[in-house]
Protein backbone atom coordinates (compact mmCIF):
# COMPACT_ATOMS: atom_id res chain seq x y z
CA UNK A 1 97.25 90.21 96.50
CA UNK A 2 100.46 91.47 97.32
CA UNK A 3 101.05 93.32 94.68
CA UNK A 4 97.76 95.11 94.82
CA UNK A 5 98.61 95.85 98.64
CA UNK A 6 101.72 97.53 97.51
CA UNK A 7 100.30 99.33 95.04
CA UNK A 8 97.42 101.22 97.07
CA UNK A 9 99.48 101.25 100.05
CA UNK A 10 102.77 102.74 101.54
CA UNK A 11 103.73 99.30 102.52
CA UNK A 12 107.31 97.81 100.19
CA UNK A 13 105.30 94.35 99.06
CA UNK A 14 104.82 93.05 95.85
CA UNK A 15 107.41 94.09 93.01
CA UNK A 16 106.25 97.49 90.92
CA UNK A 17 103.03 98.29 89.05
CA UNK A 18 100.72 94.83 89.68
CA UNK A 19 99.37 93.13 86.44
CA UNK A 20 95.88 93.01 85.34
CA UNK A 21 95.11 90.15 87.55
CA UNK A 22 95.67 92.36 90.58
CA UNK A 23 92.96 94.34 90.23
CA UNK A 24 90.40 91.41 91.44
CA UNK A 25 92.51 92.11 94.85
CA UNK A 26 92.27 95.91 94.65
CA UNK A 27 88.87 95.81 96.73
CA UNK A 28 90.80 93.55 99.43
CA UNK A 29 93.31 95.91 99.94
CA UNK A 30 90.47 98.73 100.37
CA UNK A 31 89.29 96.45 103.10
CA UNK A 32 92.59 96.17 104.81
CA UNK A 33 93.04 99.88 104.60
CA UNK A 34 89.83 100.63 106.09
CA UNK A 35 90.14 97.75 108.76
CA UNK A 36 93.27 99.44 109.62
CA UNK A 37 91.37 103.07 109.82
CA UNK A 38 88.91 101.46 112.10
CA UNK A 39 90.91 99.44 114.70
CA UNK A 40 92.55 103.34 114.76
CA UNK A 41 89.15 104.75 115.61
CA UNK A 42 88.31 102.13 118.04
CA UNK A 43 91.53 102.19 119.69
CA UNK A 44 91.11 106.38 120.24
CA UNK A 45 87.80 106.15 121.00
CA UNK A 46 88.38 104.86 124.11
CA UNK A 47 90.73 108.02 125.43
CA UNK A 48 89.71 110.77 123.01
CA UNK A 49 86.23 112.28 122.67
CA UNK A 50 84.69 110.90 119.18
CA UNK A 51 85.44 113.68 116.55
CA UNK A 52 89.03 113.59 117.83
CA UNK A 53 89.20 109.73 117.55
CA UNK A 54 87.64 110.58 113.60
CA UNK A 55 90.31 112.84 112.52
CA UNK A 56 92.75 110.22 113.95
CA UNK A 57 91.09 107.33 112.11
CA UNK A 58 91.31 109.71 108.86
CA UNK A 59 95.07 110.51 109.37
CA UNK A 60 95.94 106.82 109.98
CA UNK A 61 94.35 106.25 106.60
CA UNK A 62 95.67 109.05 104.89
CA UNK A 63 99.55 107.59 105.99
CA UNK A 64 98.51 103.92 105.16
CA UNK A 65 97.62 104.99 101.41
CA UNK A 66 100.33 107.21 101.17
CA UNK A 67 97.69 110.04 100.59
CA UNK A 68 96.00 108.45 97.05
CA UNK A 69 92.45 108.62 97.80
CA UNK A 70 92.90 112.94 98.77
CA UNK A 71 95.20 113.34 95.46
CA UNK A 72 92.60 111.73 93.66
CA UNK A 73 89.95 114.10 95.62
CA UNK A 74 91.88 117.09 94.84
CA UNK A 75 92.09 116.61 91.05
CA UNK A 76 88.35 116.05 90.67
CA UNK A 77 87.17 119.12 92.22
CA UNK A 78 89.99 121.10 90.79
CA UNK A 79 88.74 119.58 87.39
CA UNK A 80 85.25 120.02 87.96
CA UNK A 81 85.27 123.85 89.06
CA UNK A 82 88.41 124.24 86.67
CA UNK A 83 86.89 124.57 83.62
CA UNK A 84 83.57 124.00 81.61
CA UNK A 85 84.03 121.46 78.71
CA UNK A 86 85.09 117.59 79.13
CA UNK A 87 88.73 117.91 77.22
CA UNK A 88 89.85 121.12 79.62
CA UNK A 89 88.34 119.00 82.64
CA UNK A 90 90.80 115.62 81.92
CA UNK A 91 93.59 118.02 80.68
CA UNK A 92 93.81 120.12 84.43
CA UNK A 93 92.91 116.57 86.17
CA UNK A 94 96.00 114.89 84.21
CA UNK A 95 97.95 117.85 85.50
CA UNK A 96 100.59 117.48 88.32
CA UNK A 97 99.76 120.66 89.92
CA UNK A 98 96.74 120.75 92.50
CA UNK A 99 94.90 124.00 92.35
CA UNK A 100 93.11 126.46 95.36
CA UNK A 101 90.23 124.33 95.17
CA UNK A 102 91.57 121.25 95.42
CA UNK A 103 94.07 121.73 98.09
């Protein structure tokens, strides 16, 4: 569990890349993230208007996965509107570089 929590999180637990057992854990550490997002939201809800407390709940997210889930985001779309055939979809998704559509 740690080592899932490490690896889909900013937080220093577990000890590198997590073995194939981890991944039973993976949806765990999902929760925890989106516990986390939501005691943010809750929290701001009560001194910010809603759509202020939202963006806050998103940020808190964004910072607790170290930004993984909008990297991820960024690659599909720049893969999907990127090119036309499967190969030249993966190749521009494997890419490091995130394109105008993604960012």
């Amino acid at each position: 569990m740690l080592a899932a929590i490490g690896f889909l999180t900013v937080l220093p637990l577990g000890t590198g890349r997590p073995g194939p057992w981890a991944v039973a854990a993976f949806p765990l550490a999902g929760l925890l993230s989106g516990a986390a997002s939501a005691a943010v939201l809750l929290a701001a809800e009560t001194v910010l208007p809603r759509s202020v407390a939202a963006v806050a709940a998103l940020v808190a997210l964004a910072a607790v996965t170290g930004g993984l889930h909008l990297d991820g985001l960024a690659d599909t779309v720049d893969g999907l509107a990127g090119a036309r055939d499967s190969e030249a979809r993966l190749a521009i998704m494997r890419g490091g570089a995130t394109g105008p559509l993604g960012a």
